[in-house]
PDB file of N, CA and C in Angstrom:
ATOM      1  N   UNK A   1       5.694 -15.823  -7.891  1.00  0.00           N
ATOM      2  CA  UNK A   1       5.878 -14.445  -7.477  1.00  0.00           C
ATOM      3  C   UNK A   1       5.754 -14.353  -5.953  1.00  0.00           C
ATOM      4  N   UNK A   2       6.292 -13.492  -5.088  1.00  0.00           N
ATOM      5  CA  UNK A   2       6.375 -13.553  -3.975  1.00  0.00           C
ATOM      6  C   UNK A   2       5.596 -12.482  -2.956  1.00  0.00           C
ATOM      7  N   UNK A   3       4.855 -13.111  -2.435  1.00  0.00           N
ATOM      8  CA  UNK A   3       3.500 -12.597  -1.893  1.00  0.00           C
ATOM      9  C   UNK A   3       3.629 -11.248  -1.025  1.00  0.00           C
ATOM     10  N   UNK A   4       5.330 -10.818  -1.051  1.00  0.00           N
ATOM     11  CA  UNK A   4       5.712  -9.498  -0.012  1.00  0.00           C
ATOM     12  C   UNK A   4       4.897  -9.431   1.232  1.00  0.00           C
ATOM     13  N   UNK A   5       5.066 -10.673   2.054  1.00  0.00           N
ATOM     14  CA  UNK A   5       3.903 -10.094   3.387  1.00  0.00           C
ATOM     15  C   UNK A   5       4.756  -9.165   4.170  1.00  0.00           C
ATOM     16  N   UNK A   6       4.114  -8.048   5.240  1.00  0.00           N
ATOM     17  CA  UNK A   6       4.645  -7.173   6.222  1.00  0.00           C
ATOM     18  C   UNK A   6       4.500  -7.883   7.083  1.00  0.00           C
ATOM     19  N   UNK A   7       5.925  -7.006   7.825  1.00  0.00           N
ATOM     20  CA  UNK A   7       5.703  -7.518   9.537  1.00  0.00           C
ATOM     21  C   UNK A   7       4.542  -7.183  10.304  1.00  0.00           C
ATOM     22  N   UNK A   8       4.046  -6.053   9.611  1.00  0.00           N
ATOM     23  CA  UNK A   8       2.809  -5.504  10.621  1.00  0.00           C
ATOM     24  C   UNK A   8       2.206  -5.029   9.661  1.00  0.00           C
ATOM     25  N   UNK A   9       1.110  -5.586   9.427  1.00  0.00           N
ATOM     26  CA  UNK A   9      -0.079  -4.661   8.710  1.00  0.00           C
ATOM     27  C   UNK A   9      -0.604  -3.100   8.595  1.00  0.00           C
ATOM     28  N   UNK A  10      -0.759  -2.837   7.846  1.00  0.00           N
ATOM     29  CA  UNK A  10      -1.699  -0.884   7.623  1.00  0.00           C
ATOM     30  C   UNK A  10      -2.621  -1.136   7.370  1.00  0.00           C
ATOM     31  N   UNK A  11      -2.960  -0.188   8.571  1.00  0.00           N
ATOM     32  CA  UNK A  11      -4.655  -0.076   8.223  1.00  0.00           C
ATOM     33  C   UNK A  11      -5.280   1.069   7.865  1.00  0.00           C
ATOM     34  N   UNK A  12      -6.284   0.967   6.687  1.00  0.00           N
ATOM     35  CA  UNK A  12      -6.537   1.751   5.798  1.00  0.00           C
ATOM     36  C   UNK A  12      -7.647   1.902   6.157  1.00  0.00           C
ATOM     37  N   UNK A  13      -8.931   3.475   5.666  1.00  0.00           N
ATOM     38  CA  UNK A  13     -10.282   3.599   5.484  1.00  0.00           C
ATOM     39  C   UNK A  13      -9.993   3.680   4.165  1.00  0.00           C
ATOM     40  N   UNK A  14     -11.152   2.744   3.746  1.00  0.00           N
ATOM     41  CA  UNK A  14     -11.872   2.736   1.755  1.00  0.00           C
ATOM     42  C   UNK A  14     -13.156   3.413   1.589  1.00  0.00           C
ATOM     43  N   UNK A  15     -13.562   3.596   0.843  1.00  0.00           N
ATOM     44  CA  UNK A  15     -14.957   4.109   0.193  1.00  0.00           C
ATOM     45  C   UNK A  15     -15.413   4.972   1.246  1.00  0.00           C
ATOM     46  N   UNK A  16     -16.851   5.440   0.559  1.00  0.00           N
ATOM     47  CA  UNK A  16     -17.410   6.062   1.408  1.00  0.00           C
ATOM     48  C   UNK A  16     -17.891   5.760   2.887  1.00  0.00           C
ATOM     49  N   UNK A  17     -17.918   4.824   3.412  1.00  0.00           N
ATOM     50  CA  UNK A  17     -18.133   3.870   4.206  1.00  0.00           C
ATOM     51  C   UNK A  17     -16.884   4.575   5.819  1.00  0.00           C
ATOM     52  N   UNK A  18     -15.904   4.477   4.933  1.00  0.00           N
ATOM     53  CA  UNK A  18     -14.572   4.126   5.773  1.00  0.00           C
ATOM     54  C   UNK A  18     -14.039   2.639   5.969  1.00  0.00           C
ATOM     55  N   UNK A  19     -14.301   1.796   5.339  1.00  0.00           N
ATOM     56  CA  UNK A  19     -14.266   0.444   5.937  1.00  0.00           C
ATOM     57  C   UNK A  19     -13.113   0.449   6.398  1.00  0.00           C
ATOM     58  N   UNK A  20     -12.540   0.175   7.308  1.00  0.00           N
ATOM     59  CA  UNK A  20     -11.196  -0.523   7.579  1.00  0.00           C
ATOM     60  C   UNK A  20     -10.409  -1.792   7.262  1.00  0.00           C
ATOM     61  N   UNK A  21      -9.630  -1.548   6.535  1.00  0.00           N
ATOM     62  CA  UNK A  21      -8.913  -2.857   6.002  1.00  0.00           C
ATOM     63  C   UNK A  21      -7.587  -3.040   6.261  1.00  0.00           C
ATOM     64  N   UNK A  22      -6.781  -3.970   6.917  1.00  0.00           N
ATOM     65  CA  UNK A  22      -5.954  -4.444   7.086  1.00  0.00           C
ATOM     66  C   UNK A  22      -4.724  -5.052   6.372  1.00  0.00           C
ATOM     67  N   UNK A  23      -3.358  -4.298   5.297  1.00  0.00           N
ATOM     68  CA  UNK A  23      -2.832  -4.226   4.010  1.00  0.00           C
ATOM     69  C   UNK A  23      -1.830  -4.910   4.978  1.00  0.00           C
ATOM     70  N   UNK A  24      -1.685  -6.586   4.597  1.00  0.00           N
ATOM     71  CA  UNK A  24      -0.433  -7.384   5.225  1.00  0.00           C
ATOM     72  C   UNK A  24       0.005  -7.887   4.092  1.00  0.00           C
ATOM     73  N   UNK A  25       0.584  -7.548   3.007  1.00  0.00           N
ATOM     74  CA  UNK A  25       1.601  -7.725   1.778  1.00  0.00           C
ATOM     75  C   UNK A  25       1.572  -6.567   0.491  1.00  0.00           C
ATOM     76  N   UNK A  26       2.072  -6.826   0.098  1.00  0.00           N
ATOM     77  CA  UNK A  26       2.675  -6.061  -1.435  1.00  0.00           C
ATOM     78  C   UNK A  26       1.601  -6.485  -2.124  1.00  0.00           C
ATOM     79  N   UNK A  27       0.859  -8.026  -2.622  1.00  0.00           N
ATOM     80  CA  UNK A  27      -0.039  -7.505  -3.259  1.00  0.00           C
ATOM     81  C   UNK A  27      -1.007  -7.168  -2.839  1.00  0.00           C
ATOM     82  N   UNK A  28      -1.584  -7.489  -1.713  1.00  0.00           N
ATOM     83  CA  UNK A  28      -2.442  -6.332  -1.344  1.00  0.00           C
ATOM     84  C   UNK A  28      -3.009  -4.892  -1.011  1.00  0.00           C
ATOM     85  N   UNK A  29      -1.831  -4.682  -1.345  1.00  0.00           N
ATOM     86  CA  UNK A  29      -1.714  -2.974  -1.202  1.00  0.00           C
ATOM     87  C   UNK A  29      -1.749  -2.666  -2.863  1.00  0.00           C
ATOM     88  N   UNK A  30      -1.302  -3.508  -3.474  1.00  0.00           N
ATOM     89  CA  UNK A  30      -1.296  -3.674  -5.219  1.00  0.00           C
ATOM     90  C   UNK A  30      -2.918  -3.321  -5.365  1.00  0.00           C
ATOM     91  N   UNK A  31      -3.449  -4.229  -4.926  1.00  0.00           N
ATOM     92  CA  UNK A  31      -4.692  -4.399  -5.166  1.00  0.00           C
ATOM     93  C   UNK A  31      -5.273  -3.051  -4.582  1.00  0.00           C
ATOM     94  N   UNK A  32      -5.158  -2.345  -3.724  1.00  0.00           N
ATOM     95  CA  UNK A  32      -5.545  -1.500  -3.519  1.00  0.00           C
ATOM     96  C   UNK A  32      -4.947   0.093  -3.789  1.00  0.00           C
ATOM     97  N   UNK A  33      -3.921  -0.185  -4.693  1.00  0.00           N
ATOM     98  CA  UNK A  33      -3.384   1.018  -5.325  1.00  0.00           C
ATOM     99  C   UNK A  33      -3.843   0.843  -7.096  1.00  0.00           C
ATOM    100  N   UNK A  34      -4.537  -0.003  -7.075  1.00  0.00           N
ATOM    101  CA  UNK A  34      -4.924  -0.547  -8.323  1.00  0.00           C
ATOM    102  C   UNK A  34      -6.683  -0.241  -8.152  1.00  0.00           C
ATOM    103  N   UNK A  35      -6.918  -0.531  -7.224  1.00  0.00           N
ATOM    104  CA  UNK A  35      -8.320  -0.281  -7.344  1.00  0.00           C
ATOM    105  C   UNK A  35      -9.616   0.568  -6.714  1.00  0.00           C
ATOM    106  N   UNK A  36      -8.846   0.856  -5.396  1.00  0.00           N
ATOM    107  CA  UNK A  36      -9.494   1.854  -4.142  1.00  0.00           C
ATOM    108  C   UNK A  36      -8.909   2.717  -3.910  1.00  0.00           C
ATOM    109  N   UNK A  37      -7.563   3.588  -4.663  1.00  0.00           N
ATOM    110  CA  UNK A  37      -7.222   4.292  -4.217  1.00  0.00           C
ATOM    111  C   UNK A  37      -7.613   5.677  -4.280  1.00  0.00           C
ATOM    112  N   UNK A  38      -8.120   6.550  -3.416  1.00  0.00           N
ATOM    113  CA  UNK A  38      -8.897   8.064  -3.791  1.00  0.00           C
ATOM    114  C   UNK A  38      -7.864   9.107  -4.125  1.00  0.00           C
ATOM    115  N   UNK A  39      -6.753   9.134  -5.004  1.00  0.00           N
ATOM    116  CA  UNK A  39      -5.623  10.054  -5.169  1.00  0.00           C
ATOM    117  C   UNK A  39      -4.471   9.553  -5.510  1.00  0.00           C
ATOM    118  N   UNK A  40      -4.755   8.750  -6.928  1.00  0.00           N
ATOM    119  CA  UNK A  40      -3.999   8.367  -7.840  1.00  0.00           C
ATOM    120  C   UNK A  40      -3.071   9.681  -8.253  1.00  0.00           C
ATOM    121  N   UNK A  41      -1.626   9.516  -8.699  1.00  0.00           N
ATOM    122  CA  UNK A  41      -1.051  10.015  -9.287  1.00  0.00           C
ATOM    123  C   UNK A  41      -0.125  10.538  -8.716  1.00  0.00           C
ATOM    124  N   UNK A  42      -0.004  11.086  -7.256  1.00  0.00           N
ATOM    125  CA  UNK A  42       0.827  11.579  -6.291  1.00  0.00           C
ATOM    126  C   UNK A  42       2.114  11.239  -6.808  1.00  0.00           C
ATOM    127  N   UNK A  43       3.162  11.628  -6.302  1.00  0.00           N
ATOM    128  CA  UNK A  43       4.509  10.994  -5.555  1.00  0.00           C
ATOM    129  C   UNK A  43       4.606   9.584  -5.396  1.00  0.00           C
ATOM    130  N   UNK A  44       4.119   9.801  -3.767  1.00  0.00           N
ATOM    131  CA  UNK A  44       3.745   9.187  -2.629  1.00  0.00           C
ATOM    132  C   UNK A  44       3.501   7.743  -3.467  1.00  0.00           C
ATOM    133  N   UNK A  45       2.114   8.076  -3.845  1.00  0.00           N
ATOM    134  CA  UNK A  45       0.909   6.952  -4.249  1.00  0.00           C
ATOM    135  C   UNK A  45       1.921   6.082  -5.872  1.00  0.00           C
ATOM    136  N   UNK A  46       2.741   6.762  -6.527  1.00  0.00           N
ATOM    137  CA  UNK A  46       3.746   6.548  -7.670  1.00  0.00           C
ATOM    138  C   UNK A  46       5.146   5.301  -6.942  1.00  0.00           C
ATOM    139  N   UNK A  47       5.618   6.254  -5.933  1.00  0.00           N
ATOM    140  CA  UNK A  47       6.260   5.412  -5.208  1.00  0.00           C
ATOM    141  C   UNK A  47       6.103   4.434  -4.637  1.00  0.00           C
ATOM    142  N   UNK A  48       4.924   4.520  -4.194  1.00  0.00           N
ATOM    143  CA  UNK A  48       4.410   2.892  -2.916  1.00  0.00           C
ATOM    144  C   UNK A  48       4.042   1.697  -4.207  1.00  0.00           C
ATOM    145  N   UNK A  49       3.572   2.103  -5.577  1.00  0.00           N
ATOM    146  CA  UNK A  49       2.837   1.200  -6.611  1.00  0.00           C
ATOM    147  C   UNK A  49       4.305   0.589  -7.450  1.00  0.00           C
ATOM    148  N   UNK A  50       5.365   1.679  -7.357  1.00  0.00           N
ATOM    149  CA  UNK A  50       6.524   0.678  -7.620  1.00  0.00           C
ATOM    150  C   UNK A  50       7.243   0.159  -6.498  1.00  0.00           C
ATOM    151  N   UNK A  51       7.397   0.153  -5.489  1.00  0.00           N
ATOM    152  CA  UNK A  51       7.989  -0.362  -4.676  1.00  0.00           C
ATOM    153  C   UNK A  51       7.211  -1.954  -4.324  1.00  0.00           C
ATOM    154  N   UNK A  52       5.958  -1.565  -4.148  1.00  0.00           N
ATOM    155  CA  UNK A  52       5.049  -2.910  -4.141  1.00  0.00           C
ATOM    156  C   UNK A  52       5.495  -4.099  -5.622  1.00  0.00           C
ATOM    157  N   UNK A  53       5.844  -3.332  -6.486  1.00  0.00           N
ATOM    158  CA  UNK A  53       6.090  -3.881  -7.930  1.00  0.00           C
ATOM    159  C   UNK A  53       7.176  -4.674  -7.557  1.00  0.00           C
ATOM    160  N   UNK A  54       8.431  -3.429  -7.283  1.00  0.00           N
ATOM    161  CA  UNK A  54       9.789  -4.167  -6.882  1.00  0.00           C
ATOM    162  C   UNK A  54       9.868  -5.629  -6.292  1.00  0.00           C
ATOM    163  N   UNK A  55       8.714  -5.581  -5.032  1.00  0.00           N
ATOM    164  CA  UNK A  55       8.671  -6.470  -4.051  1.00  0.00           C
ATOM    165  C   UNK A  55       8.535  -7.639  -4.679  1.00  0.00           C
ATOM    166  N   UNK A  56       7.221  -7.913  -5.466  1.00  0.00           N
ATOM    167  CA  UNK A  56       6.600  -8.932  -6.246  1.00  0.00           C
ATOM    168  C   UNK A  56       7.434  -9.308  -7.039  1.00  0.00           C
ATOM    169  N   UNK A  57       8.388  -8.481  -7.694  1.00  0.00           N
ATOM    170  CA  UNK A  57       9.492  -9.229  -8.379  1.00  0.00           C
ATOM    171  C   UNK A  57      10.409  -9.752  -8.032  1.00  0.00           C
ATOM    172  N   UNK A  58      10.518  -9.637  -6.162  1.00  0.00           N
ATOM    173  CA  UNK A  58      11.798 -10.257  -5.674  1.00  0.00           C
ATOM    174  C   UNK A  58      13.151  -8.971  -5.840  1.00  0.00           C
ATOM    175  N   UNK A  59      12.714  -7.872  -5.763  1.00  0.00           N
ATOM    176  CA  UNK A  59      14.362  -7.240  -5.878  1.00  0.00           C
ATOM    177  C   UNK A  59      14.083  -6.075  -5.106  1.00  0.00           C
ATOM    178  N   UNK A  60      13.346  -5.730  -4.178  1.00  0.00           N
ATOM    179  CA  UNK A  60      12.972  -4.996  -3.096  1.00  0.00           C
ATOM    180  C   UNK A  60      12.642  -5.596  -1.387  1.00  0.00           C
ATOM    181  N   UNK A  61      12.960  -5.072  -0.437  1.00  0.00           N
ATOM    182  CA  UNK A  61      12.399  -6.058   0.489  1.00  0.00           C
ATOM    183  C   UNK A  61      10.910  -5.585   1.059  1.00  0.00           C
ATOM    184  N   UNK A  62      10.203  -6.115   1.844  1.00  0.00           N
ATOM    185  CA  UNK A  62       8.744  -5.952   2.369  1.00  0.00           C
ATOM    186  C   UNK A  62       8.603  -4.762   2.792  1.00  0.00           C
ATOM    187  N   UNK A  63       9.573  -4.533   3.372  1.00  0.00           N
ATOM    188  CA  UNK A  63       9.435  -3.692   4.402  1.00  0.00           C
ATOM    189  C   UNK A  63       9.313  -2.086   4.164  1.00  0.00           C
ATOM    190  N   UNK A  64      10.406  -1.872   2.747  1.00  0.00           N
ATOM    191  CA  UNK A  64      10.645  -0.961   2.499  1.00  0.00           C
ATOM    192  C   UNK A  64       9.410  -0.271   1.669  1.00  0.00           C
ATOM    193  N   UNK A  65       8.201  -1.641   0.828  1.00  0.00           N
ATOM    194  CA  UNK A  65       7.136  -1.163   0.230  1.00  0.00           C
ATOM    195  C   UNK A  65       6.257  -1.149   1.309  1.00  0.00           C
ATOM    196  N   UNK A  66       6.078  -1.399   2.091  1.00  0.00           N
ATOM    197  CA  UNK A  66       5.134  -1.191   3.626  1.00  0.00           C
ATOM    198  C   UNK A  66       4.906   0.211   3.595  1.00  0.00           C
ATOM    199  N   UNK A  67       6.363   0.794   3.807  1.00  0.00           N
ATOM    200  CA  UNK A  67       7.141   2.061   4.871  1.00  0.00           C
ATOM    201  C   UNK A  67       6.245   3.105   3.258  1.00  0.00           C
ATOM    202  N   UNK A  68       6.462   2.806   2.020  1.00  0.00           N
ATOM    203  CA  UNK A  68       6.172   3.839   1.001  1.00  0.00           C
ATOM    204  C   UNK A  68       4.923   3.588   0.888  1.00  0.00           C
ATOM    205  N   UNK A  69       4.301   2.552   1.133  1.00  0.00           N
ATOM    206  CA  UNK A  69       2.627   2.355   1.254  1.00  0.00           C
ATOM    207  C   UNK A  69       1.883   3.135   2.377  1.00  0.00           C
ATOM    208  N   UNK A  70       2.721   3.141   3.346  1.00  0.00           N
ATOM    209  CA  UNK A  70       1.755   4.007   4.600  1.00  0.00           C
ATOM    210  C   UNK A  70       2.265   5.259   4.885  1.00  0.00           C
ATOM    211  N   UNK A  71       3.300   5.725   3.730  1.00  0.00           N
ATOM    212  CA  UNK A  71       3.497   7.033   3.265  1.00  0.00           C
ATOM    213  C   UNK A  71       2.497   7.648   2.371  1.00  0.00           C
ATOM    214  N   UNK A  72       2.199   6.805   1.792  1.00  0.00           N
ATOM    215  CA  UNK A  72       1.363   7.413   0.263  1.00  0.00           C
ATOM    216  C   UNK A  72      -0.134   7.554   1.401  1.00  0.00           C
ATOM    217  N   UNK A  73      -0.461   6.375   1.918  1.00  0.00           N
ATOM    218  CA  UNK A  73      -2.027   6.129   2.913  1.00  0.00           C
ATOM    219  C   UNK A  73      -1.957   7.472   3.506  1.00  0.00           C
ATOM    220  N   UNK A  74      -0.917   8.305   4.077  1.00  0.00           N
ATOM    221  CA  UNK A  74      -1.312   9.237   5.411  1.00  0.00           C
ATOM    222  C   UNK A  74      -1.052  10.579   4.673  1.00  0.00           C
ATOM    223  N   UNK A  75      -0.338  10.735   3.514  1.00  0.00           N
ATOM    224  CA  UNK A  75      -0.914  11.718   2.524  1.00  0.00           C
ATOM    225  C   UNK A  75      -2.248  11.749   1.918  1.00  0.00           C
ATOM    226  N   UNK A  76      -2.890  10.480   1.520  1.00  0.00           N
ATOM    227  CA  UNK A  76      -4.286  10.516   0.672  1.00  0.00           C
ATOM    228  C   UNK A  76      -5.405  10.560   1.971  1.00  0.00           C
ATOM    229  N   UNK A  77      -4.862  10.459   3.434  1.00  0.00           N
ATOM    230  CA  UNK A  77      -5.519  10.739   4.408  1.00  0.00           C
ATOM    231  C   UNK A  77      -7.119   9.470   4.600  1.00  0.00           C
ATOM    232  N   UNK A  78      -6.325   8.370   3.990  1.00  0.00           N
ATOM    233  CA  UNK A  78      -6.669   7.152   4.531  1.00  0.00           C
ATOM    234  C   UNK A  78      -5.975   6.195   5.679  1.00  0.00           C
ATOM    235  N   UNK A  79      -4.800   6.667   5.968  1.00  0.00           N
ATOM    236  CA  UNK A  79      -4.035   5.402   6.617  1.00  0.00           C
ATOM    237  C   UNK A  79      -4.968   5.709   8.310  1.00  0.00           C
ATOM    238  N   UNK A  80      -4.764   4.673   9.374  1.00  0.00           N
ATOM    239  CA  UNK A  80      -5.155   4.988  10.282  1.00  0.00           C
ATOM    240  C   UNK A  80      -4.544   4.367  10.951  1.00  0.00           C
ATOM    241  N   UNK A  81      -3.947   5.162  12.304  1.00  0.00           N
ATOM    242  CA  UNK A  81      -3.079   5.505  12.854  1.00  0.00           C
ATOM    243  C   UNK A  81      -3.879   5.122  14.523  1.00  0.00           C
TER     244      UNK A  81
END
């Protein structure tokens, strides 16, 4: 399966904390639409979890699940900018 890395990483706040984390592929943003995300169900957050999907299967390119990942991040008012 193909690891979808980005050209440029998103950077996200998680938990209560804020931690900052650094999302440089498809599954890592998987992983975090799977497990940290505070506003499941959106659009946004619907779109970026299949597009990341697409990627991993090879029939989407990186870039385009990046672009819907740090769409969904700056609606759930985690992405940081």
């Amino acid at each position: 399966m193909n690891e979808g890395w980005f050209a440029k990483p998103v950077s996200i706040a998680v938990g209560f904390t804020g931690e900052i984390r650094n999302v440089s592929s498809a599954r890592q943003a998987m992983i975090i639409l799977d497990h940290h995300w505070p506003d499941e169900g959106t659009a946004k957050y619907v779109e970026a979890r299949h597009s990341c999907l697409d990627v991993l299967h090879g029939t989407k390119a990186a870039d385009i699940a990046r672009e819907a990942f740090a769409a969904a991040a700056r609606e759930a008012r985690i992405l940081v900018e």
